[in-house]
Protein backbone atom coordinates (compact mmCIF):
# COMPACT_ATOMS: atom_id res chain seq x y z
CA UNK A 1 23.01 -82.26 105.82
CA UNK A 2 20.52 -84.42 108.08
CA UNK A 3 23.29 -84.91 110.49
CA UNK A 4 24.30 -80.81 110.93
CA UNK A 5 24.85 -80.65 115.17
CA UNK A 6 22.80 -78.07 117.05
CA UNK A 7 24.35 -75.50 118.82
CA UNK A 8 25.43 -76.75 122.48
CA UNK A 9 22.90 -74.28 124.06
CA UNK A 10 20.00 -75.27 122.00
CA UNK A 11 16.53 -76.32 123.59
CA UNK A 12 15.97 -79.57 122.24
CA UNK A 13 13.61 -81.37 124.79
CA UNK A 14 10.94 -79.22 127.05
CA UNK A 15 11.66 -79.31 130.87
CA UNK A 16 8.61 -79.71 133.02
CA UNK A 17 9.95 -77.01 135.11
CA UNK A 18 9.52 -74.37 132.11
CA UNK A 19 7.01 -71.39 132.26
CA UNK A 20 4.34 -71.71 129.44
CA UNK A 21 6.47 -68.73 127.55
CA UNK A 22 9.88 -70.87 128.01
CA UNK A 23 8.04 -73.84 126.38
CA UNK A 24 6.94 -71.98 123.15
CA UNK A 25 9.94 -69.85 123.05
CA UNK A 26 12.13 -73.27 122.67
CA UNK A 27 9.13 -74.44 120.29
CA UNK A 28 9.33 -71.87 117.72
CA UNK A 29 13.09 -71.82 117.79
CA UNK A 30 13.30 -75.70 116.76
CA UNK A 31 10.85 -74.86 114.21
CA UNK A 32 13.20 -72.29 112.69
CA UNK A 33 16.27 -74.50 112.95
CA UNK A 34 14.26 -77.10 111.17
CA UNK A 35 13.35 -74.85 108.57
CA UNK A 36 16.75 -73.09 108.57
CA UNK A 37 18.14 -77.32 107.84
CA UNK A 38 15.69 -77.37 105.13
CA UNK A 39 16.22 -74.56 103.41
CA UNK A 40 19.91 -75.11 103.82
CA UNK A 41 19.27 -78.89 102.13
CA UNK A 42 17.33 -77.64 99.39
CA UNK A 43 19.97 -74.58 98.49
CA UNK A 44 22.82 -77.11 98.16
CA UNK A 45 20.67 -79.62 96.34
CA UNK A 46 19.90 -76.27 93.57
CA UNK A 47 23.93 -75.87 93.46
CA UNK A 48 24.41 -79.50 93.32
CA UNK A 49 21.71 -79.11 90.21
CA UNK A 50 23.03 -76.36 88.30
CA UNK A 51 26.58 -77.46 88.57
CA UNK A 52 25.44 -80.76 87.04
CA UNK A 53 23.13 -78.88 84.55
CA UNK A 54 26.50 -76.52 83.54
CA UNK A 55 29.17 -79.56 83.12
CA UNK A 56 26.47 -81.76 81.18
CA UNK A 57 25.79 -78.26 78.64
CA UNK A 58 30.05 -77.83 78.25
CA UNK A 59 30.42 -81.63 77.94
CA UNK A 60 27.95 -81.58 75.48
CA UNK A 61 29.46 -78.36 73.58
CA UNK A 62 33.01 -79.95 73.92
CA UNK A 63 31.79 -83.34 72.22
CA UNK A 64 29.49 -81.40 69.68
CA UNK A 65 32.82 -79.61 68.39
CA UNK A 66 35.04 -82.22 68.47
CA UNK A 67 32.37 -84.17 66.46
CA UNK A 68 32.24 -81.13 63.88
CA UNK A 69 36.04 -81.18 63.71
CA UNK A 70 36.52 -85.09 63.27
CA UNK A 71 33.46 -83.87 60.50
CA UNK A 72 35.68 -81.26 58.82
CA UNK A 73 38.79 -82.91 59.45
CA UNK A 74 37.36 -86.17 57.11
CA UNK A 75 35.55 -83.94 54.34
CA UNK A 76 39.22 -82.48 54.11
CA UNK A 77 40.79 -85.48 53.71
CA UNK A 78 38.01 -86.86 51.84
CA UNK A 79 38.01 -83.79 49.08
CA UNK A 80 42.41 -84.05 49.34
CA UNK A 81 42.11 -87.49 48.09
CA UNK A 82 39.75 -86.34 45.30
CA UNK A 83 41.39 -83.37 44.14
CA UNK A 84 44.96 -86.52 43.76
CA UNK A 85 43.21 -88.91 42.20
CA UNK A 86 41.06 -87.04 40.07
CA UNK A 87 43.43 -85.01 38.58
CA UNK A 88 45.17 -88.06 37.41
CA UNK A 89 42.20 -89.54 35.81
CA UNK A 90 41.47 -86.58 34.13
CA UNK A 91 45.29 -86.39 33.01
CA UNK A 92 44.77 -89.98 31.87
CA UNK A 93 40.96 -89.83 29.95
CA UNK A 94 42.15 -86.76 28.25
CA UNK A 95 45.62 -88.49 26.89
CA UNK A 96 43.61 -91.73 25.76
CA UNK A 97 40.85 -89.96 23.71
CA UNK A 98 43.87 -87.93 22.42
CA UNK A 99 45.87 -90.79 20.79
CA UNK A 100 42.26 -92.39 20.13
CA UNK A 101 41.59 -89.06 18.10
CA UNK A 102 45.50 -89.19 16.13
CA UNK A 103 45.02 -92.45 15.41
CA UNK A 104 41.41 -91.86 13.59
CA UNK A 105 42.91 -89.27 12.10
CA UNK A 106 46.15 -91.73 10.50
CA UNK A 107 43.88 -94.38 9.33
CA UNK A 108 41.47 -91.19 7.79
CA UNK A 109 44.31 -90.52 5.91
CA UNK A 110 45.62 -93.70 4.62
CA UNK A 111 42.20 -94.61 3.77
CA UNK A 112 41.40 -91.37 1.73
CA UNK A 113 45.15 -91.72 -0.33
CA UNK A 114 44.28 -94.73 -1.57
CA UNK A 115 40.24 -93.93 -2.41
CA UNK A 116 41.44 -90.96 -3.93
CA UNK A 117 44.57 -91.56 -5.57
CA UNK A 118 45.10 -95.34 -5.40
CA UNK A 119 48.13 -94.37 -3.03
CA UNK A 120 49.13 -96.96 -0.30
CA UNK A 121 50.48 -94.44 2.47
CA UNK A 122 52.95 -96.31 4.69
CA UNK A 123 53.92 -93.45 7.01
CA UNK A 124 50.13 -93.23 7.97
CA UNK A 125 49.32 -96.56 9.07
CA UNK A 126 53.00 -96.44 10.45
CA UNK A 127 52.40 -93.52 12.69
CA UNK A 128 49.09 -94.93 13.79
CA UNK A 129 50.73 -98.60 14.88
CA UNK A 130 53.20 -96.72 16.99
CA UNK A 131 50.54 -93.82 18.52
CA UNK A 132 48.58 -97.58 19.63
CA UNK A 133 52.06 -98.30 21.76
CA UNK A 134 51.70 -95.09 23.54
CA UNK A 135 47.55 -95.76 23.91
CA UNK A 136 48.18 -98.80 25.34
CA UNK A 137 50.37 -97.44 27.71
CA UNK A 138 48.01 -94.95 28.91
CA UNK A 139 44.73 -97.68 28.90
CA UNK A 140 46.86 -99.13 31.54
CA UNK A 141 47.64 -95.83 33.16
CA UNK A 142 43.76 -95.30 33.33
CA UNK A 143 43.27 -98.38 34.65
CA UNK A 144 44.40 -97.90 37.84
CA UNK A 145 43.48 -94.25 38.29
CA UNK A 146 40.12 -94.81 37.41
CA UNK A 147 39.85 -97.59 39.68
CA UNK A 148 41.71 -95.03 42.57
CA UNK A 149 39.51 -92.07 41.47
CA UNK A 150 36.47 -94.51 42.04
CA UNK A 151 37.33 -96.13 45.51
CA UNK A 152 36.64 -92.30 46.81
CA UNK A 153 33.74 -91.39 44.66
CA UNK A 154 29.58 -92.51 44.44
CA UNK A 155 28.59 -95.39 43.46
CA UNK A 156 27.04 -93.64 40.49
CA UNK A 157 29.81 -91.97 39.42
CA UNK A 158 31.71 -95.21 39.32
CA UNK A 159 29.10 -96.85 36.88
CA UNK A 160 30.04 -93.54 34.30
CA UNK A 161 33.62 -94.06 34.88
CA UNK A 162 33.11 -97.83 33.95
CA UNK A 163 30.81 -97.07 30.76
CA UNK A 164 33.35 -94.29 30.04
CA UNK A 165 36.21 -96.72 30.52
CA UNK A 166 34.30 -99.80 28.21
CA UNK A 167 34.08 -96.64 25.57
CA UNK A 168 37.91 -96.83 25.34
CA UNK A 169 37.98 -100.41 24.93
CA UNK A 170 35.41 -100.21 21.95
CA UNK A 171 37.21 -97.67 20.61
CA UNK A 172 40.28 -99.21 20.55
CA UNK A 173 38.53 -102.57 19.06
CA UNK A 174 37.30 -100.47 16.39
CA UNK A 175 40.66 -99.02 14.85
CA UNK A 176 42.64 -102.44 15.10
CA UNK A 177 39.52 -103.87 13.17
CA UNK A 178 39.52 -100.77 10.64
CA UNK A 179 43.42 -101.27 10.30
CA UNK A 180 43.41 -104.66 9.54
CA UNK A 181 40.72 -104.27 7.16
CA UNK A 182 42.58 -101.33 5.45
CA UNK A 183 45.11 -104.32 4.80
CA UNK A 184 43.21 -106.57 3.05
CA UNK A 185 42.76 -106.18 -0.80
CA UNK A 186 39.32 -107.25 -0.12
CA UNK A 187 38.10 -105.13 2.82
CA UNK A 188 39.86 -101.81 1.79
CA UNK A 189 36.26 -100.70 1.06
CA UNK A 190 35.06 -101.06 4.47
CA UNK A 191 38.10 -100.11 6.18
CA UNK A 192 37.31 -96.96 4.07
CA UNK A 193 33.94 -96.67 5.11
CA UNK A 194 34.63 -97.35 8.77
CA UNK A 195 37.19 -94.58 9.10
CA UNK A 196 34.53 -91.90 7.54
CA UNK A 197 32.10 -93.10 10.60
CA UNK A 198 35.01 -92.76 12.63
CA UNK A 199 35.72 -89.47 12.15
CA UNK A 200 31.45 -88.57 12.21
CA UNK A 201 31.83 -90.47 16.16
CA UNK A 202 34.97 -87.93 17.30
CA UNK A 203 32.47 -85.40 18.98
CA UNK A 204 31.58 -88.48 21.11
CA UNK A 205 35.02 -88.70 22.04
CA UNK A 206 35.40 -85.17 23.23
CA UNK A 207 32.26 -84.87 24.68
CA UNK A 208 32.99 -88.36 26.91
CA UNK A 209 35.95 -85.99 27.85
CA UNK A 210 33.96 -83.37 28.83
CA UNK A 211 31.81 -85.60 31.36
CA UNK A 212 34.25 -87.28 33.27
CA UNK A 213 35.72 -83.28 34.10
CA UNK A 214 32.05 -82.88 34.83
CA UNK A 215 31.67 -86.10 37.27
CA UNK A 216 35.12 -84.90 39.24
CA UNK A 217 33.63 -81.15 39.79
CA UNK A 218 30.39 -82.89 40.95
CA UNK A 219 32.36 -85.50 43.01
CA UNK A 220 34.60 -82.62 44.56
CA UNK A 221 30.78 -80.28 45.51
CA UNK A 222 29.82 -83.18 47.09
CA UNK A 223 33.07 -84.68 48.65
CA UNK A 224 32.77 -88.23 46.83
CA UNK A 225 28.75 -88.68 48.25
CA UNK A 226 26.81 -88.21 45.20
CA UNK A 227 27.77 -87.95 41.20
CA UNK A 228 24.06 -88.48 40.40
CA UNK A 229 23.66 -84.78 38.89
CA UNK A 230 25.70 -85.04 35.76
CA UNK A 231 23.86 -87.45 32.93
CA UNK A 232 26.49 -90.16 31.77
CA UNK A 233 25.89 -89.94 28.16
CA UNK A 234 28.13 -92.49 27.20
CA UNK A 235 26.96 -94.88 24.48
CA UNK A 236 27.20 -98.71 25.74
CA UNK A 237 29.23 -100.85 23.64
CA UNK A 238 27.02 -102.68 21.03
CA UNK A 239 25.58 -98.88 20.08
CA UNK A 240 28.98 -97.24 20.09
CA UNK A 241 30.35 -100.68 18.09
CA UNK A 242 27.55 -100.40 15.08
CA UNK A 243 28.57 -96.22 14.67
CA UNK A 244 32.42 -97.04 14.14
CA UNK A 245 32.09 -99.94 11.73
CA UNK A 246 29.73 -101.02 9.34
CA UNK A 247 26.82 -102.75 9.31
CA UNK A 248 28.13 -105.73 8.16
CA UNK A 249 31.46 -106.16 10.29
CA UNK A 250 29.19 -105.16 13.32
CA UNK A 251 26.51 -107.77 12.93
């Protein structure tokens, strides 16, 4: 701008030879060429401005939505993941506690025929050897779903899925003991009395059920940050242990 060329006819140094009018006529025109520079400089400087002002506000816009979008685009895949490996948990818990349930229910059974009517039932303790087959099938099924279903979920919904997990185990520890008590001539008596707390600890069972369904709906409102609403009620293992067998097997 500083370097803009007068016009070739502009006054730019006074003559001695000029009339007093001549010398401020050439006077005030330099002034207004200066100020015409000036205000020339300072109206490209505002465009300069603005134009800088306008591409920082749509640069800004443009990396605000894409940052929304990557946002969206990983809750999406976030909440995908959840919905696959949830579903199989879910599909899993609710198969264990199943078989858990059937096979309470078998040694119920063979323990009641022979309290009641001194009958050794075969077919019961038979049907509840092979429903163990299929649980331990699906305790390894769980295994890794649980473990998939936690890598994508809070870290307190993994505890619950752990004490919810150890439940299973104690479970499972508690019927093998109750069976092989029911064998012995000497323990039928508390295999008898273990299966009647067994079936008094089934609600547990479901209810175990019904808070892992309640830990994925949580995980999915939240999209796997925080599982910290729904109370893990799950009885620990020395608790859950001295309700399935008695007193004198659990100490």
């Amino acid at each position: 701008m500083s370097d803009t060329p007068l016009p070739p006819d502009f006054p730019t140094e006074d003559s001695s030879s000029d009339s007093p009018s001549e010398l401020v006529e050439k006077r005030t025109w330099r002034r207004v060429f200066k100020f015409l520079k000036w205000d020339l400089i300072v109206s490209n400087s505002v465009a300069v401005l603005t134009t800088s002002i306008v591409a920082i506000t749509a640069m800004y816009a443009t990396l605000s939505t894409t940052d929304k979008n990557l946002e969206e685009s990983r809750r999406g895949a976030r909440v995908s993941a959840l919905v696959d490996e949830w579903s199989v948990t879910i599909a899993d818990a609710a198969a264990a506690i199943e078989l858990l349930d059937q096979r309470a229910n078998d040694l119920w059974a063979f323990g009641a025929a022979y309290e009641q009517q001194g009958v050794i039932l075969n077919e019961a303790m038979e049907n509840e050897t092979a429903k163990e087959k299929e649980y331990l099938k699906v305790r390894q099924n769980i295994a890794f779903s649980s473990a998939k279903a936690g890598l994508v979920s809070s870290t307190v919904t993994n505890k619950c899925l752990d004490k919810f997990v150890t439940m299973l185990d104690t479970w499972q520890n508690a019927l093998n003991w109750t069976r092989s008590t029911l064998l012995l001539e000497d323990g039928v008596q508390s295999g008898i009395e273990a299966v009647a707390m067994q079936q008094d600890g089934r609600t547990a069972l479901s209810n175990s059920l019904t808070i892992v369904r309640e830990l994925a709906r949580t995980e999915l409102d939240t999209a796997g940050t925080d599982g910290s609403s729904v109370k893990c009620n799950i009885p620990d293992e020395e608790s859950l242990w001295k309700k399935l067998v008695p007193e004198d097997a659990a100490s």
